[in-house]
C-alpha atoms as a PDB file:
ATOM      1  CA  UNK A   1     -32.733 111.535 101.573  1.00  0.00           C
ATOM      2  CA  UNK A   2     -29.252 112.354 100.170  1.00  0.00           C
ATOM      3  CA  UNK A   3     -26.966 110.699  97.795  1.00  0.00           C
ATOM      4  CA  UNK A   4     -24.306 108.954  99.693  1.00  0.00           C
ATOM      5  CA  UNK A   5     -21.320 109.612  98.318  1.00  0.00           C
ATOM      6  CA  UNK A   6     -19.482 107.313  96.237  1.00  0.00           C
ATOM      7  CA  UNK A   7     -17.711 103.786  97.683  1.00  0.00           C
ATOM      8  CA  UNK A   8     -19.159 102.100 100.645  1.00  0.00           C
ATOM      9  CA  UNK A   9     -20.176 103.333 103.737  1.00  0.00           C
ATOM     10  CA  UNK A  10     -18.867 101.698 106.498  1.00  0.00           C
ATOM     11  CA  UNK A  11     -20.342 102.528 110.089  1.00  0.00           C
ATOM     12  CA  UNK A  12     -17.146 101.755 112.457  1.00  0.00           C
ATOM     13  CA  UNK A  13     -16.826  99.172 115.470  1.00  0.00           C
ATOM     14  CA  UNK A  14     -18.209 101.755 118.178  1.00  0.00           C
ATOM     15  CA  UNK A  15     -19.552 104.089 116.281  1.00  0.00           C
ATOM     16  CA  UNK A  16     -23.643 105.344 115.960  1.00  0.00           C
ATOM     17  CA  UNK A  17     -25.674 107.088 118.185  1.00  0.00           C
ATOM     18  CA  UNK A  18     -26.369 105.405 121.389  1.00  0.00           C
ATOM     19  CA  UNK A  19     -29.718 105.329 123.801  1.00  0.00           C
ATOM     20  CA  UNK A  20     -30.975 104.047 127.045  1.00  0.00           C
ATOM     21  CA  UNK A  21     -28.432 103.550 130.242  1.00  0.00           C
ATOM     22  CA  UNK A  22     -26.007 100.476 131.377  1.00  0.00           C
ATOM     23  CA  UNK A  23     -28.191  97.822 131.660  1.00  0.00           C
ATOM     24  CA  UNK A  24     -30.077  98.095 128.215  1.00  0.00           C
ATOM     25  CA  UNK A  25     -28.542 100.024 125.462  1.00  0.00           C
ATOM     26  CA  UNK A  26     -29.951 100.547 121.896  1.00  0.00           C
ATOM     27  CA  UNK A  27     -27.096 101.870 119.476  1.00  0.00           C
ATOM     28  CA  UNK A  28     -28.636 102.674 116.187  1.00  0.00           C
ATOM     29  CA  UNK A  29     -26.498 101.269 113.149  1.00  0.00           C
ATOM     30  CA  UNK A  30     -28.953 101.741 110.057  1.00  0.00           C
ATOM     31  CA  UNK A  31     -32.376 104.053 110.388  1.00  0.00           C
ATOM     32  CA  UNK A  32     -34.862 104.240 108.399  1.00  0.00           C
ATOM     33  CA  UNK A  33     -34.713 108.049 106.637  1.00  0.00           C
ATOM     34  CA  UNK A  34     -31.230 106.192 105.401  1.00  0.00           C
ATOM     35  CA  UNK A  35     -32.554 103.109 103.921  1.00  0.00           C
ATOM     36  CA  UNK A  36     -35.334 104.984 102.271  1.00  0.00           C
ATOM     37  CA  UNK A  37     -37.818 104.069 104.758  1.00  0.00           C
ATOM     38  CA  UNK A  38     -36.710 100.060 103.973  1.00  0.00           C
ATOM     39  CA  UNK A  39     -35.437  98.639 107.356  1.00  0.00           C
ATOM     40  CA  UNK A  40     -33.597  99.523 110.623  1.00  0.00           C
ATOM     41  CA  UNK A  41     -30.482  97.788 112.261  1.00  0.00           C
ATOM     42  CA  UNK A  42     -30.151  98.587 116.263  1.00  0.00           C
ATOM     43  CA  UNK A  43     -28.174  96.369 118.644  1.00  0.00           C
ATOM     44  CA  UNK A  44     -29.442  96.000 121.789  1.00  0.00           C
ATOM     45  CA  UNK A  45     -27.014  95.119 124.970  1.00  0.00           C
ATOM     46  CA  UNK A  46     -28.988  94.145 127.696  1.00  0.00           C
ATOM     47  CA  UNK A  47     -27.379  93.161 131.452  1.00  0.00           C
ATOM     48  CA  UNK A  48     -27.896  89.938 132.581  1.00  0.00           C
ATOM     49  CA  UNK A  49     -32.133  89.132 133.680  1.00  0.00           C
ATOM     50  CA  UNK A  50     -32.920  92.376 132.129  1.00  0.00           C
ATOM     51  CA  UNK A  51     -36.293  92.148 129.874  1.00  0.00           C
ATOM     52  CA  UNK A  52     -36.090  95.128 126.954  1.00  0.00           C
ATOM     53  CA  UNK A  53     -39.663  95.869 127.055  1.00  0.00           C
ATOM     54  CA  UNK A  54     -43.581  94.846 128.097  1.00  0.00           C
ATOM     55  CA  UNK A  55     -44.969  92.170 125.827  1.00  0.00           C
ATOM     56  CA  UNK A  56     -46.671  93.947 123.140  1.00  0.00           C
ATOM     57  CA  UNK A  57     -47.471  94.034 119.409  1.00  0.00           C
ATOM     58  CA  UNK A  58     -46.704  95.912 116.674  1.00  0.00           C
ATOM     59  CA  UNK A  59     -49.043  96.461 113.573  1.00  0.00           C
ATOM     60  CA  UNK A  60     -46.540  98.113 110.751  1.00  0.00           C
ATOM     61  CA  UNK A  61     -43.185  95.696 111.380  1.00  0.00           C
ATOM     62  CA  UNK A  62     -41.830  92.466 111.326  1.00  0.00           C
ATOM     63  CA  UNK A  63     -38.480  92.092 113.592  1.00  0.00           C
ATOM     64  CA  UNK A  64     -35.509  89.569 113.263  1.00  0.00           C
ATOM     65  CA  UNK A  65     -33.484  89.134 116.124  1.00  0.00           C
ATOM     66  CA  UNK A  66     -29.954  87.716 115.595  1.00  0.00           C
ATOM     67  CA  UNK A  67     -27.938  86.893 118.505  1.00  0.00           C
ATOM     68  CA  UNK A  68     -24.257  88.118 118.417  1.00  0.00           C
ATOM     69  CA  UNK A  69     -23.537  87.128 122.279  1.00  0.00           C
ATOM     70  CA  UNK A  70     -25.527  85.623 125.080  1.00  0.00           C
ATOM     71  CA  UNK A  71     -28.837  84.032 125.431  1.00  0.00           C
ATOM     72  CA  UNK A  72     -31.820  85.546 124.367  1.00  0.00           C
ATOM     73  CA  UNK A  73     -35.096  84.577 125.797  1.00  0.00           C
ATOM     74  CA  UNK A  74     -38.406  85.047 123.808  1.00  0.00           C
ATOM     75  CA  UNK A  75     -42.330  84.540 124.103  1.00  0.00           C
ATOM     76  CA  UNK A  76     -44.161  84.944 121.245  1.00  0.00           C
ATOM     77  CA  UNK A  77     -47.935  84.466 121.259  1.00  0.00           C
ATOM     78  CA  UNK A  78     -47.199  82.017 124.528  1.00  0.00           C
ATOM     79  CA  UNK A  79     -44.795  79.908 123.187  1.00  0.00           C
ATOM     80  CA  UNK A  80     -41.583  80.155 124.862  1.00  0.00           C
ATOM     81  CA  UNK A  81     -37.796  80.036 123.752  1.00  0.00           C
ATOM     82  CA  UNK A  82     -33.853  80.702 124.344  1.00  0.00           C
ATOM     83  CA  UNK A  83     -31.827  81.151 120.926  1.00  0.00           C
ATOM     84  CA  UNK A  84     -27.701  81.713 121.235  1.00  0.00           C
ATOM     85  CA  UNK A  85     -25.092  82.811 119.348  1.00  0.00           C
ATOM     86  CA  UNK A  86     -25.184  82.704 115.608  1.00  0.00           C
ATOM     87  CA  UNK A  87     -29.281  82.082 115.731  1.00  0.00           C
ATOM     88  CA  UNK A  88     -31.819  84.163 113.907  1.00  0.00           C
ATOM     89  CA  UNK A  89     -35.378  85.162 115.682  1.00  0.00           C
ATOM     90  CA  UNK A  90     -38.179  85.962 113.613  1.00  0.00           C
ATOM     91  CA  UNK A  91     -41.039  88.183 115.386  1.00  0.00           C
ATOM     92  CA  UNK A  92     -44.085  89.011 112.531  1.00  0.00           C
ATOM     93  CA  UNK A  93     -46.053  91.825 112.696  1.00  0.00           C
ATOM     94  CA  UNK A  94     -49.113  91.300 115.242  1.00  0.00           C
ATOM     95  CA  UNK A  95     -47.889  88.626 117.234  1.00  0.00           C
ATOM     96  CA  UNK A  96     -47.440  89.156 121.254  1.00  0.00           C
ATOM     97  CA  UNK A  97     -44.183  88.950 121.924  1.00  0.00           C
ATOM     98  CA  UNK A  98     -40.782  90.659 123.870  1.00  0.00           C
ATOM     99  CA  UNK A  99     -37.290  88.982 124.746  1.00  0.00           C
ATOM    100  CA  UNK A 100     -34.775  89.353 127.586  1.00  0.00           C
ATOM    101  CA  UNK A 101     -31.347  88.483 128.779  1.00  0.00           C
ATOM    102  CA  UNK A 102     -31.858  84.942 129.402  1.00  0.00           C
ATOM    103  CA  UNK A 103     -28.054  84.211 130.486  1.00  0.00           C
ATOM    104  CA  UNK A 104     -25.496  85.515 133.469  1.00  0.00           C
ATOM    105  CA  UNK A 105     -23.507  87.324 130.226  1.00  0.00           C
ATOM    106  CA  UNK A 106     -24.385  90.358 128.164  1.00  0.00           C
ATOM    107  CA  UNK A 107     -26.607  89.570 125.715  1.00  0.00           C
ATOM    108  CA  UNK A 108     -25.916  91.462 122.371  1.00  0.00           C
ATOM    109  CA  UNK A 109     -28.185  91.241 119.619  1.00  0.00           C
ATOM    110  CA  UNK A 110     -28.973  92.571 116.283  1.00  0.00           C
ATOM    111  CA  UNK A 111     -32.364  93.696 115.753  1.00  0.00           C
ATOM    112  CA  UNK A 112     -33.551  94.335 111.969  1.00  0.00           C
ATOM    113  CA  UNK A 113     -36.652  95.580 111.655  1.00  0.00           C
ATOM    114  CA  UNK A 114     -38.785  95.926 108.203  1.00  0.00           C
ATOM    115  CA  UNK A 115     -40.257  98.420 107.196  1.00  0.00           C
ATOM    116  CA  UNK A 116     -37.940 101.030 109.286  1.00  0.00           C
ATOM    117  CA  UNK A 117     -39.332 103.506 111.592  1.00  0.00           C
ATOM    118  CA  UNK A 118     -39.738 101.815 114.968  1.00  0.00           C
ATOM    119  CA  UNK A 119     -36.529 102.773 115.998  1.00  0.00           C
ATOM    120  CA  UNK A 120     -37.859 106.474 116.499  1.00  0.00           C
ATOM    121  CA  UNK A 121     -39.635 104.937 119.477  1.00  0.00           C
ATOM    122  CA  UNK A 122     -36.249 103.654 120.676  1.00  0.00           C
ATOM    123  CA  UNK A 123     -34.883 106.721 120.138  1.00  0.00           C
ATOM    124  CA  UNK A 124     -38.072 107.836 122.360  1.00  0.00           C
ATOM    125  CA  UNK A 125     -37.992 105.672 125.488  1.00  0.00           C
ATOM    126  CA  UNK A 126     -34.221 106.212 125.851  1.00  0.00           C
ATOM    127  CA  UNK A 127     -34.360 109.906 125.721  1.00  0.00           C
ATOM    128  CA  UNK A 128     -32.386 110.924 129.541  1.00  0.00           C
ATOM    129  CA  UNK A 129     -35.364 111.145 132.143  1.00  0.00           C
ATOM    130  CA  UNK A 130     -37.624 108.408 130.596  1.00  0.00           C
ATOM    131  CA  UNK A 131     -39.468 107.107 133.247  1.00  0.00           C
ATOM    132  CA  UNK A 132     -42.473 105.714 132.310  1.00  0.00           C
ATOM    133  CA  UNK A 133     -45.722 103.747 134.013  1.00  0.00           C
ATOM    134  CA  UNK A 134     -48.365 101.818 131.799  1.00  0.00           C
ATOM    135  CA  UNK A 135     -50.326 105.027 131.834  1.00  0.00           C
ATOM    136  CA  UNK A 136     -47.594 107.079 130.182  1.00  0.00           C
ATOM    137  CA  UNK A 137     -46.148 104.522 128.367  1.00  0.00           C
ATOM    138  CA  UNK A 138     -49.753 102.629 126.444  1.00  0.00           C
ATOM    139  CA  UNK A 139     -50.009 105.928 124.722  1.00  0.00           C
ATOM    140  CA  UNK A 140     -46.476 107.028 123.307  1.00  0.00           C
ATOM    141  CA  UNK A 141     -46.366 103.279 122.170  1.00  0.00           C
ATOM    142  CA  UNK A 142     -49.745 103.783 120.240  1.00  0.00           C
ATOM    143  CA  UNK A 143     -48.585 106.808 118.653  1.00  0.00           C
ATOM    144  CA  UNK A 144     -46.280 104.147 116.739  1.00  0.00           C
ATOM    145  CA  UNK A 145     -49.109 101.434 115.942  1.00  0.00           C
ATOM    146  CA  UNK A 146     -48.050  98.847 119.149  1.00  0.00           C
ATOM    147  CA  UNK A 147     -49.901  98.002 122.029  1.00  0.00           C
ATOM    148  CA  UNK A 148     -48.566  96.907 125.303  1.00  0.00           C
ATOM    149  CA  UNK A 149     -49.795  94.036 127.800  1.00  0.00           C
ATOM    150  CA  UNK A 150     -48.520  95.040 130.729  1.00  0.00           C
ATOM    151  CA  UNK A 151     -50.525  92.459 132.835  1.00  0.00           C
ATOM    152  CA  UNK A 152     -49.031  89.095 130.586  1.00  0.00           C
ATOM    153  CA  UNK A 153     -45.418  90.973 131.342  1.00  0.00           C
ATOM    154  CA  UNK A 154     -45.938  90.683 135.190  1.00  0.00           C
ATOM    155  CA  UNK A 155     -45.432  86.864 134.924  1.00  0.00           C
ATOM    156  CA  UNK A 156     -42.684  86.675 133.114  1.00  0.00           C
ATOM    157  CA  UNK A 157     -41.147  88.961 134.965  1.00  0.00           C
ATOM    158  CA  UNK A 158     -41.661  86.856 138.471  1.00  0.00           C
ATOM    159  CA  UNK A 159     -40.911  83.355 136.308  1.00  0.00           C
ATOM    160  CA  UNK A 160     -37.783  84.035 135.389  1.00  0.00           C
ATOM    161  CA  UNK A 161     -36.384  86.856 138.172  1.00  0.00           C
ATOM    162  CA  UNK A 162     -36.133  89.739 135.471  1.00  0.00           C
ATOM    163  CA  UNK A 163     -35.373  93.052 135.732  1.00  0.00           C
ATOM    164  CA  UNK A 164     -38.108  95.526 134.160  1.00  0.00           C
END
């Protein structure tokens, strides 16, 4: 890692890399190799109904989820909830969980995630091209200590008309 240089650095109102595709966007404002390996900042913007991934796990992170605009949806470990603007989402390590756009508006969020490093999987599923099945996807997840339950996402899905 390099020494910033001096004063503070200030990552502009539409600046940072951006993944993914209208509908569910990931634009990365703090990564890990820049925090010393501390925490990463992405905000998601999801499209109305849209869910941003299978249920799954992770074994490394913890994730906060503050909501900037909209209303998120979340399961964790079966239990079920909408947070709005201005509320903060904890997700622990090793819990099942995922989230979605639970409103008719765009649902922006700020996702910090501790230690950093996740977001290279991010960076991963929104590469142009990414189209990926369980059998594709299990794997490239597991590479980055999560697993996926694709058959507890299917019901979701069909409960609340999301788009996956």
């Amino acid at each position: 890692m390099t020494t910033p240089a001096p004063g503070p650095h200030v990552l502009r109102a539409g600046e940072g890399d951006v993944t993914g595709e209208p509908g569910l966007l990931d634009r990365y404002l703090l990564e890990s190799a820049a925090s010393g390996g501390l925490v990463t900042m992405v905000e998601h913007v999801l499209a109305p109904r849209v869910l941003a991934a299978p249920l799954h796990r992770h074994s490394r992170e913890d994730e906060y989820t503050f909501v900037l605009d909209g209303t998120l949806g979340v399961i964790e470990d079966g239990v079920e909830i909408t947070a709005t603007v201005g509320d903060l989402v904890s997700k622990p390590r090793g819990r099942w969980h995922t989230f979605w756009n639970a409103g008719d508006d765009t649902l922006r969020v700020l996702e910090i995630i501790s230690p950093g490093g996740l977001e290279k999987l991010f960076r991963r599923l929104g590469e142009p091209g990414g189209e990926y099945d369980p059998e594709t996807l299990t794997p490239i997840a597991a590479a980055y200590g999560c697993e996926l339950d694709f058959e507890g996402t299917m019901p979701l899905v069909e409960k609340h008309g999301l788009v996956f």
